[in-house]
Protein backbone atom coordinates (compact mmCIF):
# COMPACT_ATOMS: atom_id res chain seq x y z
CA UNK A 1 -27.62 -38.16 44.82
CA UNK A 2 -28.80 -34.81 43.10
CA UNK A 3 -29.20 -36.50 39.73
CA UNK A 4 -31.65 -39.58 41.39
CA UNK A 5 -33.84 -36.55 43.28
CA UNK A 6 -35.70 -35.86 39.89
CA UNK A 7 -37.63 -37.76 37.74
CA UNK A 8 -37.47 -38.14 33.98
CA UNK A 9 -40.77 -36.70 33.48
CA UNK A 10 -39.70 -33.44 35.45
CA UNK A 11 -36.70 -33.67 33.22
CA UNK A 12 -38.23 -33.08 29.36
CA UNK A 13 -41.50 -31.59 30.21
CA UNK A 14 -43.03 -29.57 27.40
CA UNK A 15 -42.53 -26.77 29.59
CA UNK A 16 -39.37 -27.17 30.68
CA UNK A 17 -38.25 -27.03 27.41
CA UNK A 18 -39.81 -23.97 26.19
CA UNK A 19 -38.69 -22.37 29.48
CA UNK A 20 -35.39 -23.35 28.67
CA UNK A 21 -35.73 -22.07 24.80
CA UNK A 22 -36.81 -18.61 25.72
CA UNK A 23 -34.27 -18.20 28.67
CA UNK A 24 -31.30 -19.19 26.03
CA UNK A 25 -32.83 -16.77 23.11
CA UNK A 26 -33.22 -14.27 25.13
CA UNK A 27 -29.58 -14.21 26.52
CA UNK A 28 -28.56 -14.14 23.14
CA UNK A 29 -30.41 -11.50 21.92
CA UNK A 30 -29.51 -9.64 25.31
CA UNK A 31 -25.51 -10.31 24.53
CA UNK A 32 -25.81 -9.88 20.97
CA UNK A 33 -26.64 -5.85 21.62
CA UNK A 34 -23.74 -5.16 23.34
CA UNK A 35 -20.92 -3.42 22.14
CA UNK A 36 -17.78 -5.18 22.50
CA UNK A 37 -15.73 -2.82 25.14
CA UNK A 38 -12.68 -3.70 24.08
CA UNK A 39 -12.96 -1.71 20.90
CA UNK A 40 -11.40 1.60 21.81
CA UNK A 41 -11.75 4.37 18.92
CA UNK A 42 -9.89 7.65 19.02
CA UNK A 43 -11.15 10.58 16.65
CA UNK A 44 -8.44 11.77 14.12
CA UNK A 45 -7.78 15.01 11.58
CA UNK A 46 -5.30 15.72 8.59
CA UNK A 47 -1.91 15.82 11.18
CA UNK A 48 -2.37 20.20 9.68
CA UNK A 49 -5.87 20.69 10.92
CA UNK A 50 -5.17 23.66 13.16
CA UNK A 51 -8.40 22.58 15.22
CA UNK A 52 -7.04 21.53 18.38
CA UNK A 53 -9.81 19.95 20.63
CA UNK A 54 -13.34 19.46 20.14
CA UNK A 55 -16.34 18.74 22.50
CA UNK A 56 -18.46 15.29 22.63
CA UNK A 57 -21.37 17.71 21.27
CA UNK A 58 -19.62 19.19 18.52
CA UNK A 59 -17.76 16.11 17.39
CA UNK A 60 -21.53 14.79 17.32
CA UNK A 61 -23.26 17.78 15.75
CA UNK A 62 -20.03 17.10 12.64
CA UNK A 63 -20.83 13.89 12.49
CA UNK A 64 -24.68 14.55 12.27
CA UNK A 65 -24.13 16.48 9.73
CA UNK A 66 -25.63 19.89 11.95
CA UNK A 67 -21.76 21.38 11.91
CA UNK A 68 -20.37 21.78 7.98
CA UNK A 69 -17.65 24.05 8.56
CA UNK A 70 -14.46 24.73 10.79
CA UNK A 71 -13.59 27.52 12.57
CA UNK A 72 -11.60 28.89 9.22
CA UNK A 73 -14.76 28.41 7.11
CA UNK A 74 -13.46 25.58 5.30
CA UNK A 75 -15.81 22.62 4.71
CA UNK A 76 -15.38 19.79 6.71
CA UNK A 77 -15.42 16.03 4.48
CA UNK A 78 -16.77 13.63 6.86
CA UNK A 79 -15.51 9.85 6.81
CA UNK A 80 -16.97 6.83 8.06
CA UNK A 81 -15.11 4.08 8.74
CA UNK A 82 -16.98 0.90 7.98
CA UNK A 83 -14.97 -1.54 10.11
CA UNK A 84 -17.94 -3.17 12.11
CA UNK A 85 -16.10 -2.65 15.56
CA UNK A 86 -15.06 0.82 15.22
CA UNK A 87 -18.11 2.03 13.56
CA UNK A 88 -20.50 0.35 16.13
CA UNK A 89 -18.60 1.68 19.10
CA UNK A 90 -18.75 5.26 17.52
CA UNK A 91 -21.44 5.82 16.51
CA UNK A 92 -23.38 4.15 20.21
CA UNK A 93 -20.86 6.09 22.63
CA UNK A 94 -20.46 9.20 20.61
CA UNK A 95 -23.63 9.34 18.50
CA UNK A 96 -26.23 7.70 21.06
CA UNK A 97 -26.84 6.00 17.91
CA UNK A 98 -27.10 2.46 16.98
CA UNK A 99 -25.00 2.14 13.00
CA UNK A 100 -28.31 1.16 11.60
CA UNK A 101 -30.39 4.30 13.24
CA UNK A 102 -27.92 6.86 11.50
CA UNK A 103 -27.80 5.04 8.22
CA UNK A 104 -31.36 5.60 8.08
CA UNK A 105 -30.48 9.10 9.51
CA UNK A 106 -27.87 10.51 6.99
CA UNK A 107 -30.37 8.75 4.11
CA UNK A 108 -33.74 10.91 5.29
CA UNK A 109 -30.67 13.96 4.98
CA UNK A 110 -29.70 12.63 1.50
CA UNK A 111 -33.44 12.00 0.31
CA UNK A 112 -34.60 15.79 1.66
CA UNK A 113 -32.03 17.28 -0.76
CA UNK A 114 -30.17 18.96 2.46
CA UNK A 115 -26.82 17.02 2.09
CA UNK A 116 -24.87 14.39 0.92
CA UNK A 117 -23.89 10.91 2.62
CA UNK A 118 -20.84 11.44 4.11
CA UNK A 119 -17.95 9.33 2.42
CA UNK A 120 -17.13 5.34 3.67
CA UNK A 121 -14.25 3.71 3.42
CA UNK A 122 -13.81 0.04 4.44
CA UNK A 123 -10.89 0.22 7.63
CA UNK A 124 -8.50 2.45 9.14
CA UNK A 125 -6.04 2.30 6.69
CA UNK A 126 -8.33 3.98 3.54
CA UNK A 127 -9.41 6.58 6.56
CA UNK A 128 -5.73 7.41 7.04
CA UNK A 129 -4.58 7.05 3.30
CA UNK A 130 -7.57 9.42 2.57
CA UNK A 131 -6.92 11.81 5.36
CA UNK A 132 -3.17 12.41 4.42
CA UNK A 133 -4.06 13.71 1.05
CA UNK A 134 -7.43 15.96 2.59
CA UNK A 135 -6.68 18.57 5.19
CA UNK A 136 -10.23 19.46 6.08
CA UNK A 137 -10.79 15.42 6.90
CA UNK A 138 -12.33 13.95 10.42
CA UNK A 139 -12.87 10.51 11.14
CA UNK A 140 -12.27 7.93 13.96
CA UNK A 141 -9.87 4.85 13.56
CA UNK A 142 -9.09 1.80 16.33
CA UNK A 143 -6.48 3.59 18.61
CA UNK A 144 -4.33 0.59 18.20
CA UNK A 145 -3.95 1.87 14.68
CA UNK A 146 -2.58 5.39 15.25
CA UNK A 147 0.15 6.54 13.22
CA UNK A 148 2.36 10.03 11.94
CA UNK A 149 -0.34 10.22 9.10
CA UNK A 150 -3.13 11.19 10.80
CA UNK A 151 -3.35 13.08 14.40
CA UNK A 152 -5.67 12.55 16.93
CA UNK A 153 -8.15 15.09 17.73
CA UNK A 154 -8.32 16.12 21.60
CA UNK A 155 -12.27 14.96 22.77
CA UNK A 156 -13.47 17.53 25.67
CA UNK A 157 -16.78 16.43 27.67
């Protein structure tokens, strides 16, 4: 039998263990990174934004804070949505950024005098509830939660 083949010794050896130990943290530090791909984000305007489509680089340059104003000169508001999923899938696939890296981003722009934070609201509802009463609004919600109030901004590579 495969159990009888080893011996007890070979079994809890101080090594073995701490082999074991590192293996096991370091799987869960390796999964822990990831970003769950099932979180699928879309990035929304006021449903009267006359901005059509976008590119990945200017989406990221507005969100950066590098683009301030659209095509008709108004100011463009800026809103993060603070739902852990969303957030964390935006800002790594759009913003090569990890949430942490551009909170420490947007406060070195605060802290220089350059800008202000952008505003956060807590889900896709307050980004959508906010969005229907501010024309010059962009933000991302779940696509799951896409509704009349808000319409989804067209994302060119």
């Amino acid at each position: 039998m495969l159990v009888d083949s080893f011996s007890k010794e070979d079994d809890l050896s101080p090594f073995r263990i701490i082999y074991i130990s590192i293996a096991a943290l370091f799987m869960l530090l390796l999964l822990g990174g990831q970003v769950r791909a099932d979180t699928e984000f879309v990035v929304v305007v006021h449903r009267d934004n006359p901005v059509q489509r976008l590119s990945a680089s200017e989406i990221k340059s507005i969100f950066l804070g590098k683009e301030r104003f659209w095509p008709n000169g108004l100011p463009i508001t800026l809103i993060m949505n603070k739902n852990e999923d969303i957030h964390e899938s935006f800002t790594r696939l759009m913003l090569q950024k990890s949430p942490a890296q551009l909170s420490v981003y947007w406060k070195k722009i605060l802290y220089s005098g350059a800008s202000m934070l952008p505003l956060a609201v807590k889900d896709d509802e307050a980004v959508k509830s906010y969005m229907s009463l501010h024309v010059n609004t962009i933000s991302y919600v779940d696509a799951d939660s896409l509704d009349k109030q808000v319409r989804k901004m067209e994302v060119t590579p």
